[in-house]
C-alpha atoms as a PDB file:
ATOM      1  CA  UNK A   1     -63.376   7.330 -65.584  1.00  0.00           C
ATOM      2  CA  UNK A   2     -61.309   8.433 -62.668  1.00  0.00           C
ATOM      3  CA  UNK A   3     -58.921   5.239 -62.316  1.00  0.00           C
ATOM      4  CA  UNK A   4     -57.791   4.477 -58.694  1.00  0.00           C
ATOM      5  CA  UNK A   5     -54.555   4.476 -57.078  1.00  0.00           C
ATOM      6  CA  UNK A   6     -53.927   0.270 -56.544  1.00  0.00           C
ATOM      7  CA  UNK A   7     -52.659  -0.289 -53.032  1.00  0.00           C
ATOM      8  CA  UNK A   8     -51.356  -4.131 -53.582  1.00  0.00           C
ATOM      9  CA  UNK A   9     -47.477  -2.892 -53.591  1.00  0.00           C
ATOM     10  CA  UNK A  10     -47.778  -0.358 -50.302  1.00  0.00           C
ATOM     11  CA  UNK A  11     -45.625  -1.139 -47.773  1.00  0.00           C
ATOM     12  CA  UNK A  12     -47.170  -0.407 -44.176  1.00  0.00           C
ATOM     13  CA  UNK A  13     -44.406   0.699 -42.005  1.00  0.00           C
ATOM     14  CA  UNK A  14     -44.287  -0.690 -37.970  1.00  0.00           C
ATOM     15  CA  UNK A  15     -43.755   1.800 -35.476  1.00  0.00           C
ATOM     16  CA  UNK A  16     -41.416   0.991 -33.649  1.00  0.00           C
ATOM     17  CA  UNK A  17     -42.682   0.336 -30.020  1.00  0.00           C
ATOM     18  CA  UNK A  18     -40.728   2.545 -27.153  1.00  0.00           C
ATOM     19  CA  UNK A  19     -38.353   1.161 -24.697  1.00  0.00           C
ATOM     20  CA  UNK A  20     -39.004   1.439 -21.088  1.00  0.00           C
ATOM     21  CA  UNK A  21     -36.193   1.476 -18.766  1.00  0.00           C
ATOM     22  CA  UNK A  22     -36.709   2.143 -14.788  1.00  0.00           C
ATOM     23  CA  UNK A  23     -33.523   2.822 -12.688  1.00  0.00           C
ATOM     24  CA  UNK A  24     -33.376   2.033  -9.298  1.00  0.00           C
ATOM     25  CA  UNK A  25     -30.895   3.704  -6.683  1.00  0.00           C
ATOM     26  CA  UNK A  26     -30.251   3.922  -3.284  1.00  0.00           C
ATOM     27  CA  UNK A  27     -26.868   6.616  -1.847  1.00  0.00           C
ATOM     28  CA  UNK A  28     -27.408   9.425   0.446  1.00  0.00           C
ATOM     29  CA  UNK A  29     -24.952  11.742  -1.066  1.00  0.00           C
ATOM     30  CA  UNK A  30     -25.803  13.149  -4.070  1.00  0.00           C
ATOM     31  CA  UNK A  31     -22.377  13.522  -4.718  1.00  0.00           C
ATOM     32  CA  UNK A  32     -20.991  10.200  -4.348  1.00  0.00           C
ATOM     33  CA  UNK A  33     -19.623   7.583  -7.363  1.00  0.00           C
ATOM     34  CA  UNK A  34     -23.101   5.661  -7.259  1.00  0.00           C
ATOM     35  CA  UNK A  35     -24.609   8.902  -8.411  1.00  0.00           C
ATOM     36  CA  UNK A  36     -21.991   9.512 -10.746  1.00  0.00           C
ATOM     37  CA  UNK A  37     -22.721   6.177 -12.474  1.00  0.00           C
ATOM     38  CA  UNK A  38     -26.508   6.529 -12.454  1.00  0.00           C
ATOM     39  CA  UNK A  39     -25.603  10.415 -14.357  1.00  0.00           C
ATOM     40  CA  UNK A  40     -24.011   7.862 -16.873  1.00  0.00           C
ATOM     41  CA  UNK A  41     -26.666   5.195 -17.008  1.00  0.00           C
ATOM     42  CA  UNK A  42     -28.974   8.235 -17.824  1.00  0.00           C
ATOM     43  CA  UNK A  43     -27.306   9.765 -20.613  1.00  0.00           C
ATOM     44  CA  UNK A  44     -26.433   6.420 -22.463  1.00  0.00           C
ATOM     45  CA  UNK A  45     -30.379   5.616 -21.995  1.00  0.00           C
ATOM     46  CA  UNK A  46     -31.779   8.495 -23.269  1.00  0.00           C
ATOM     47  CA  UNK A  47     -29.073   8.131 -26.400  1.00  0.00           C
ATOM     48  CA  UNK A  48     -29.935   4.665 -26.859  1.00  0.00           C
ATOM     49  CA  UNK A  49     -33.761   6.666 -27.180  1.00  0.00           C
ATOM     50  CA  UNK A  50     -34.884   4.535 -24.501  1.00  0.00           C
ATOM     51  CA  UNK A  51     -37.857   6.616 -21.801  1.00  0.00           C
ATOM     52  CA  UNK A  52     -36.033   6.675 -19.050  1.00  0.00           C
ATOM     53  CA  UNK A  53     -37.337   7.085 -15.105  1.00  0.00           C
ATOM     54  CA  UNK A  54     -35.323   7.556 -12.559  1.00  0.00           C
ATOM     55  CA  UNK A  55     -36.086   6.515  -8.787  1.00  0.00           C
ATOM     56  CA  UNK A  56     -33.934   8.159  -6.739  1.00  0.00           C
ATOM     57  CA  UNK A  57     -34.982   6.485  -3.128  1.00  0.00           C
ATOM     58  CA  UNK A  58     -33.270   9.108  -0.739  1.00  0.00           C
ATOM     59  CA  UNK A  59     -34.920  12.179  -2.309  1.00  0.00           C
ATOM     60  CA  UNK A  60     -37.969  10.538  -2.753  1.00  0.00           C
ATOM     61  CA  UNK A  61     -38.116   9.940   1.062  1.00  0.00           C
ATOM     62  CA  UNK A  62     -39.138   6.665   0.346  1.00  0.00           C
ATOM     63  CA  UNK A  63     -40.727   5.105   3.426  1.00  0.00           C
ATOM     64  CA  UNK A  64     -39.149   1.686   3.744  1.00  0.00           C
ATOM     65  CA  UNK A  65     -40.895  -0.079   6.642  1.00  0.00           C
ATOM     66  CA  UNK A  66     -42.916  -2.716   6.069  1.00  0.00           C
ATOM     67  CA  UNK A  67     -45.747  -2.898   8.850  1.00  0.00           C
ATOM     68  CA  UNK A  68     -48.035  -6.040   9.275  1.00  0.00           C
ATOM     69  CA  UNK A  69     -51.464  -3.921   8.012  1.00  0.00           C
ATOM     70  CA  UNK A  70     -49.248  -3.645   4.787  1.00  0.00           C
ATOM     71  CA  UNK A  71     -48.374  -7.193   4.585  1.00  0.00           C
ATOM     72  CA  UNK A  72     -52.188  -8.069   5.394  1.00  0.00           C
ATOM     73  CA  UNK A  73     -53.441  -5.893   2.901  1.00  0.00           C
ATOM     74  CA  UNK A  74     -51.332  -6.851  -0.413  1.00  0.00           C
ATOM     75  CA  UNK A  75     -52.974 -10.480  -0.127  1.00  0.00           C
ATOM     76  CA  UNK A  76     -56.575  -8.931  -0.181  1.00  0.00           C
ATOM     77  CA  UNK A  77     -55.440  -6.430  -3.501  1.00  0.00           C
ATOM     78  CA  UNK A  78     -55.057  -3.400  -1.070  1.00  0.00           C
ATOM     79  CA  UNK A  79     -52.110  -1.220  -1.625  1.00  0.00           C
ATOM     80  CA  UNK A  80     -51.395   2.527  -1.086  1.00  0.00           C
ATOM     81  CA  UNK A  81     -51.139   4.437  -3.992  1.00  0.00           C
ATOM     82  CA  UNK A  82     -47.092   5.485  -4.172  1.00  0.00           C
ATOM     83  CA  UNK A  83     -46.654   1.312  -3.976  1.00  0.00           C
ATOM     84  CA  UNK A  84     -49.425   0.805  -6.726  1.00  0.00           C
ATOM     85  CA  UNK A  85     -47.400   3.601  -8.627  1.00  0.00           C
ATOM     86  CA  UNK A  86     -43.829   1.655  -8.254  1.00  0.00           C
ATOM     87  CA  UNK A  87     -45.027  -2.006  -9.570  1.00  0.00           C
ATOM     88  CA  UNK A  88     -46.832   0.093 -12.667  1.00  0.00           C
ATOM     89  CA  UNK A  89     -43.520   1.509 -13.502  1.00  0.00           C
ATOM     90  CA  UNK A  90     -41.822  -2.059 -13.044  1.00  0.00           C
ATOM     91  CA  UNK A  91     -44.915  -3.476 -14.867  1.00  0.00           C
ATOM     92  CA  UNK A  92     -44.058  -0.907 -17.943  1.00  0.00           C
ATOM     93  CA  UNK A  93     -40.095  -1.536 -17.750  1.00  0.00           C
ATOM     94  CA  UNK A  94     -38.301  -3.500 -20.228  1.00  0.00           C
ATOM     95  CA  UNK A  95     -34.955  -3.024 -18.723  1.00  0.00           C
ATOM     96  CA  UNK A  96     -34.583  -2.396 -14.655  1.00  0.00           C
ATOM     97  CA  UNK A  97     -31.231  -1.311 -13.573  1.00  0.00           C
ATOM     98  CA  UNK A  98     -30.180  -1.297  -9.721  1.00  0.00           C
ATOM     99  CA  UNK A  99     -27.267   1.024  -8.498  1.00  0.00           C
ATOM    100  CA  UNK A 100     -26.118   0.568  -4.881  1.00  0.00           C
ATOM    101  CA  UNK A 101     -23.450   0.041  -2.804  1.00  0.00           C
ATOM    102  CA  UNK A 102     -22.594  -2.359  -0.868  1.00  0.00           C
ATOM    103  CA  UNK A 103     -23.541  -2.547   3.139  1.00  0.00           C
ATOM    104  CA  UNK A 104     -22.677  -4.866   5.688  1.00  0.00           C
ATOM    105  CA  UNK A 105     -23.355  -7.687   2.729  1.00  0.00           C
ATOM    106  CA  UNK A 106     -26.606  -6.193   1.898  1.00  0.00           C
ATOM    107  CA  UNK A 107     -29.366  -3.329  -0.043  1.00  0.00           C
ATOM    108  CA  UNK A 108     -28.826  -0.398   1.517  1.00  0.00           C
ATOM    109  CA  UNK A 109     -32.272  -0.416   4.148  1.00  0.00           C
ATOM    110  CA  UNK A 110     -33.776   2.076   1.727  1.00  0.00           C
ATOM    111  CA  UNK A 111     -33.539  -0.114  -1.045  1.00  0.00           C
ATOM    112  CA  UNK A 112     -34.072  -3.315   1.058  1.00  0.00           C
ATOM    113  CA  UNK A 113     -37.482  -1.733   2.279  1.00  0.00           C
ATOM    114  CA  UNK A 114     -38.475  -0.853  -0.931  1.00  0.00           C
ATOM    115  CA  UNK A 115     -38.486  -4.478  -2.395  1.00  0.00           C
ATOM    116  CA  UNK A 116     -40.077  -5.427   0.570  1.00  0.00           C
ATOM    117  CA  UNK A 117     -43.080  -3.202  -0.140  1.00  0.00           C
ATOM    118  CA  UNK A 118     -43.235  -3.348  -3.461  1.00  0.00           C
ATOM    119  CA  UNK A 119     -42.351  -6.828  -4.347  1.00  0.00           C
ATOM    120  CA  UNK A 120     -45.754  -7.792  -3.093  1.00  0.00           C
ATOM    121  CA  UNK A 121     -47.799 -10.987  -3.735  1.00  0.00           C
ATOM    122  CA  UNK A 122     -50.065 -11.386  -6.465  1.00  0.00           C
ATOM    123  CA  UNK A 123     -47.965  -8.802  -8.372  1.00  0.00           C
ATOM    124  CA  UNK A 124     -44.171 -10.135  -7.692  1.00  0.00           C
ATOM    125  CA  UNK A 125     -45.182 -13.693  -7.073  1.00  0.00           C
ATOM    126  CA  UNK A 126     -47.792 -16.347  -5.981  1.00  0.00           C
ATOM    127  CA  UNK A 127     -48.243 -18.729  -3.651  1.00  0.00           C
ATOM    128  CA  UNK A 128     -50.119 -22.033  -3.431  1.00  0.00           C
ATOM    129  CA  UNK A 129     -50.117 -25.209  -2.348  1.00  0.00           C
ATOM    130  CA  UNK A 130     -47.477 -26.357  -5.176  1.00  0.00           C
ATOM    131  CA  UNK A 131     -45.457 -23.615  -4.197  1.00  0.00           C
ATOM    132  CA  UNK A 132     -44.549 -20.196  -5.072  1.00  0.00           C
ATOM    133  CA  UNK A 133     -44.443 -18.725  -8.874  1.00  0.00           C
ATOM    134  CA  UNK A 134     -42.576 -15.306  -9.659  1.00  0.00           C
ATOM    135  CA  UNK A 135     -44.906 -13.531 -12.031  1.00  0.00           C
ATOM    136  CA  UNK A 136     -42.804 -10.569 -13.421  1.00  0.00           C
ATOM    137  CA  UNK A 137     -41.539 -11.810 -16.938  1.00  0.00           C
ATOM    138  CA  UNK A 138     -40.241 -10.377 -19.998  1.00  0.00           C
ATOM    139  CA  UNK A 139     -37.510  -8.166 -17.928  1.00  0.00           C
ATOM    140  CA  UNK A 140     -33.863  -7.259 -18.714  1.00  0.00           C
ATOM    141  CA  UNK A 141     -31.842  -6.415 -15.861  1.00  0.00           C
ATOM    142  CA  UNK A 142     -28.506  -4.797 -15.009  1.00  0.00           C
ATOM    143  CA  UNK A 143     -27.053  -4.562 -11.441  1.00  0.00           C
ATOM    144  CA  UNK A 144     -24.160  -2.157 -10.819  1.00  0.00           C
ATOM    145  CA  UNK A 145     -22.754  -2.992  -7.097  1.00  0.00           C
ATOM    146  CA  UNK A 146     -20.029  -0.454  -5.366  1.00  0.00           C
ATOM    147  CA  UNK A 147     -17.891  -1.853  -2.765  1.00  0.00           C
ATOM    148  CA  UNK A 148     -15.219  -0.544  -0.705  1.00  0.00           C
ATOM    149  CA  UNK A 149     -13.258  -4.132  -0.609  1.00  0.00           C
ATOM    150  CA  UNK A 150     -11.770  -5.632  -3.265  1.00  0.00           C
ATOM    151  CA  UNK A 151     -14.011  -7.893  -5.580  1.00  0.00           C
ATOM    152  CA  UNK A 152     -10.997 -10.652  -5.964  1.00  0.00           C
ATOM    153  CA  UNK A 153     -11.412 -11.029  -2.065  1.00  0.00           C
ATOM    154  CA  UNK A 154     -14.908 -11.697  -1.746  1.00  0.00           C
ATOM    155  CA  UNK A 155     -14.445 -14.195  -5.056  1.00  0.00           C
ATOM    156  CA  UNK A 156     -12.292 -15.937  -2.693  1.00  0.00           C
ATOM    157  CA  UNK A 157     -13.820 -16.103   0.560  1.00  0.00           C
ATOM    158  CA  UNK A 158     -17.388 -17.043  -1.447  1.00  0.00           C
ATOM    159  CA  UNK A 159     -19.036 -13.880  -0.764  1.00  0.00           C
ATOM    160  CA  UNK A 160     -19.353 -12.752  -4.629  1.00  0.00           C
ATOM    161  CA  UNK A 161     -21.085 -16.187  -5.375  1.00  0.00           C
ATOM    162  CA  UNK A 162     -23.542 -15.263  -2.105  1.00  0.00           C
ATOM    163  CA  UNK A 163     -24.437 -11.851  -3.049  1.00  0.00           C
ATOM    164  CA  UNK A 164     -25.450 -13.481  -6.834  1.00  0.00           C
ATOM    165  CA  UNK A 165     -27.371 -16.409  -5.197  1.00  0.00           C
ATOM    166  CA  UNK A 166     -29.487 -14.492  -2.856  1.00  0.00           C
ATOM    167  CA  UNK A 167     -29.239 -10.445  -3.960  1.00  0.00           C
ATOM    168  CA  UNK A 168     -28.975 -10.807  -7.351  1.00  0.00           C
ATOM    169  CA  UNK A 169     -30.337 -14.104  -9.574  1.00  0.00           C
ATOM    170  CA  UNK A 170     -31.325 -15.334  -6.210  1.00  0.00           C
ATOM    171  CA  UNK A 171     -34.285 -12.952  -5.171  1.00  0.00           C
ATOM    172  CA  UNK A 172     -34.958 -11.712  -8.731  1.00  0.00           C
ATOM    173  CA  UNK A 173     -35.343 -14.973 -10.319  1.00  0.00           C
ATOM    174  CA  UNK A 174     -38.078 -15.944  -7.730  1.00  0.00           C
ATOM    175  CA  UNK A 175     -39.926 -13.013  -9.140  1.00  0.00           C
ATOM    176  CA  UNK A 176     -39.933 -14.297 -12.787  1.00  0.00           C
ATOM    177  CA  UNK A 177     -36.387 -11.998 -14.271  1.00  0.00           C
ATOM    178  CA  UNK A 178     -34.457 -14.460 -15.043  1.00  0.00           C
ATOM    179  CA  UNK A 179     -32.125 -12.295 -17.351  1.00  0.00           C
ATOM    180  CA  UNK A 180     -29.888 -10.697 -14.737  1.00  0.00           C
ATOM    181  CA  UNK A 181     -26.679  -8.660 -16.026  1.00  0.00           C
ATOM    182  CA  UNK A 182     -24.970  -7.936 -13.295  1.00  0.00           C
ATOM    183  CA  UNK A 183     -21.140  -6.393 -11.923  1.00  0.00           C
ATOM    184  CA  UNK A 184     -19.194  -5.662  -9.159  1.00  0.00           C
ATOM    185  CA  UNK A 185     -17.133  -2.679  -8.557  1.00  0.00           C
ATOM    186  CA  UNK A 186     -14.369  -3.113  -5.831  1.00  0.00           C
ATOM    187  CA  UNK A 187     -11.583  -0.915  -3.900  1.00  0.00           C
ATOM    188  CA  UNK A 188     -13.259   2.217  -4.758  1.00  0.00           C
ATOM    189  CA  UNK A 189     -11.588   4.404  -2.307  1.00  0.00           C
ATOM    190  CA  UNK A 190      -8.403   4.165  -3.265  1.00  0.00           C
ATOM    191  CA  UNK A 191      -8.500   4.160  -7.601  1.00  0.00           C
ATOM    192  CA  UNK A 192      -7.793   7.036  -9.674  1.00  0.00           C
ATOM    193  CA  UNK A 193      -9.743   9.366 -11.600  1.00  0.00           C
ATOM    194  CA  UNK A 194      -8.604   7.302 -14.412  1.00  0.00           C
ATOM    195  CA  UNK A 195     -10.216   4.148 -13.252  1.00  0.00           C
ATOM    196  CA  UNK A 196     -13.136   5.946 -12.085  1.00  0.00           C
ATOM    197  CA  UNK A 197     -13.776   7.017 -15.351  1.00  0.00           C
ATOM    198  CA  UNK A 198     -13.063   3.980 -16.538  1.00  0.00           C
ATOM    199  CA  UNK A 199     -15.720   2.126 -14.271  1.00  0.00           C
ATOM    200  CA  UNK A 200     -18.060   5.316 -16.048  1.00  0.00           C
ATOM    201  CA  UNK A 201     -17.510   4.711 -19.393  1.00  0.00           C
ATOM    202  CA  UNK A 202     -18.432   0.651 -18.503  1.00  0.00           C
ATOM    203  CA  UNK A 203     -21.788   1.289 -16.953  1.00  0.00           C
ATOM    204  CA  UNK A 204     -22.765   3.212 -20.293  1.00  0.00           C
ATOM    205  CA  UNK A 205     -21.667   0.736 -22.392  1.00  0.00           C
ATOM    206  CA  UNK A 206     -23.523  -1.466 -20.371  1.00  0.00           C
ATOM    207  CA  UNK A 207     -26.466  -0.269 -20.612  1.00  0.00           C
ATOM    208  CA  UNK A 208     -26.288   0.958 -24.221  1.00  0.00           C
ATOM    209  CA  UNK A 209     -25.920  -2.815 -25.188  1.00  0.00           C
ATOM    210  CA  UNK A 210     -28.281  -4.457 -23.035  1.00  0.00           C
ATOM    211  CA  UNK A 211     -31.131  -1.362 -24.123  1.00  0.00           C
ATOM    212  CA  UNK A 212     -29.912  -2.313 -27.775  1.00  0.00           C
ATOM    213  CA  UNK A 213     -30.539  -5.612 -27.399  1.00  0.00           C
ATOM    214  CA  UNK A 214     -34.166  -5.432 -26.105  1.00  0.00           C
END
């Protein structure tokens, strides 16, 4: 009699499940440090083996304006399709990372308008009459912020603290990410090639640790 093989001692093997990060940026020039950083980001995701998407908001031609039918129609479900698109990929991320400079204390409009569209109710957050409920959880995010003035200056006048409470933790953690890795990169202008690469070499390492840690 043909005896069969005992499967009591088999070990099943998990597959590992993939990690999704979604990078965010907003620079016209495709030549400028932001995009230089973002090249980085890239290549220490994909080593990390992390699928990576980029959203690049100037050649996209991302439409940023907000209009009132828009606003009208997220709190009945209706959405265009390219903003339906955007929350799927945040909806899919486990690690969002947002690379920007600095304007006038702000997102550049491009990004700005894109939060506005996309951040909609009933996917972003909720509203009733206890108040409001952020409803993107399980996140990871990473914030790299160019300035041209130098970060020790707006630590003094207050203005780093500002840009956290209401840019950074502020306006993410009313979404639901509450695990917010964020820096500031000051002076640029006037560093050297060595500090530039230096500011490089962060970002990846950045992002290769918070990816690992996922």
């Amino acid at each position: 009699m043909k005896k069969t093989k005992s499967t009591k001692n088999v070990k099943i093997e998990a597959v590992a499940k993939p990690k999704h990060h979604l990078i965010i940026f907003a620079h016209p020039n495709s030549n400028s440090f932001t995009k230089a950083m973002v090249d980085q980001i890239i290549l220490a995701s994909e080593k990390a083996g992390a699928e990576t998407v980029v959203r690049n908001l100037y050649t996209m031609n991302f439409n940023p304006i907000l209009s009132q039918e828009e606003i009208q129609g997220a709190y009945q479900g209706i959405l265009a399709e390219e903003i339906r698109y955007e929350q799927q990929l945040i909806h899919k991320a486990d690690l969002i990372t947002l690379v920007y400079p600095l304007w006038w204390m702000g997102f550049p409009a491009i990004l700005k308008g894109y939060l506005d569209r996309v951040l909609t109710a009933g996917f972003a957050y909720q509203t009733d009459a206890n108040g409001s409920v952020g409803l993107i959880h399980g996140k990871k995010m990473q914030q790299f912020v160019n300035l041209g003035s130098n970060v020790a200056e707006y630590e003094t006048k207050g203005f780093a603290q500002a840009l956290d409470v209401c840019l950074i933790n502020g306006l993410f953690n009313f979404c639901g990410i509450t695990d917010i890795d964020y820096e500031l990169f000051g002076s640029l202008y006037g560093i050297s090639d060595q500090e530039r690469q230096a500011i490089l070499t962060k970002v990846a390492e950045k992002t290769t640790k918070n990816i690992t840690a996922l």
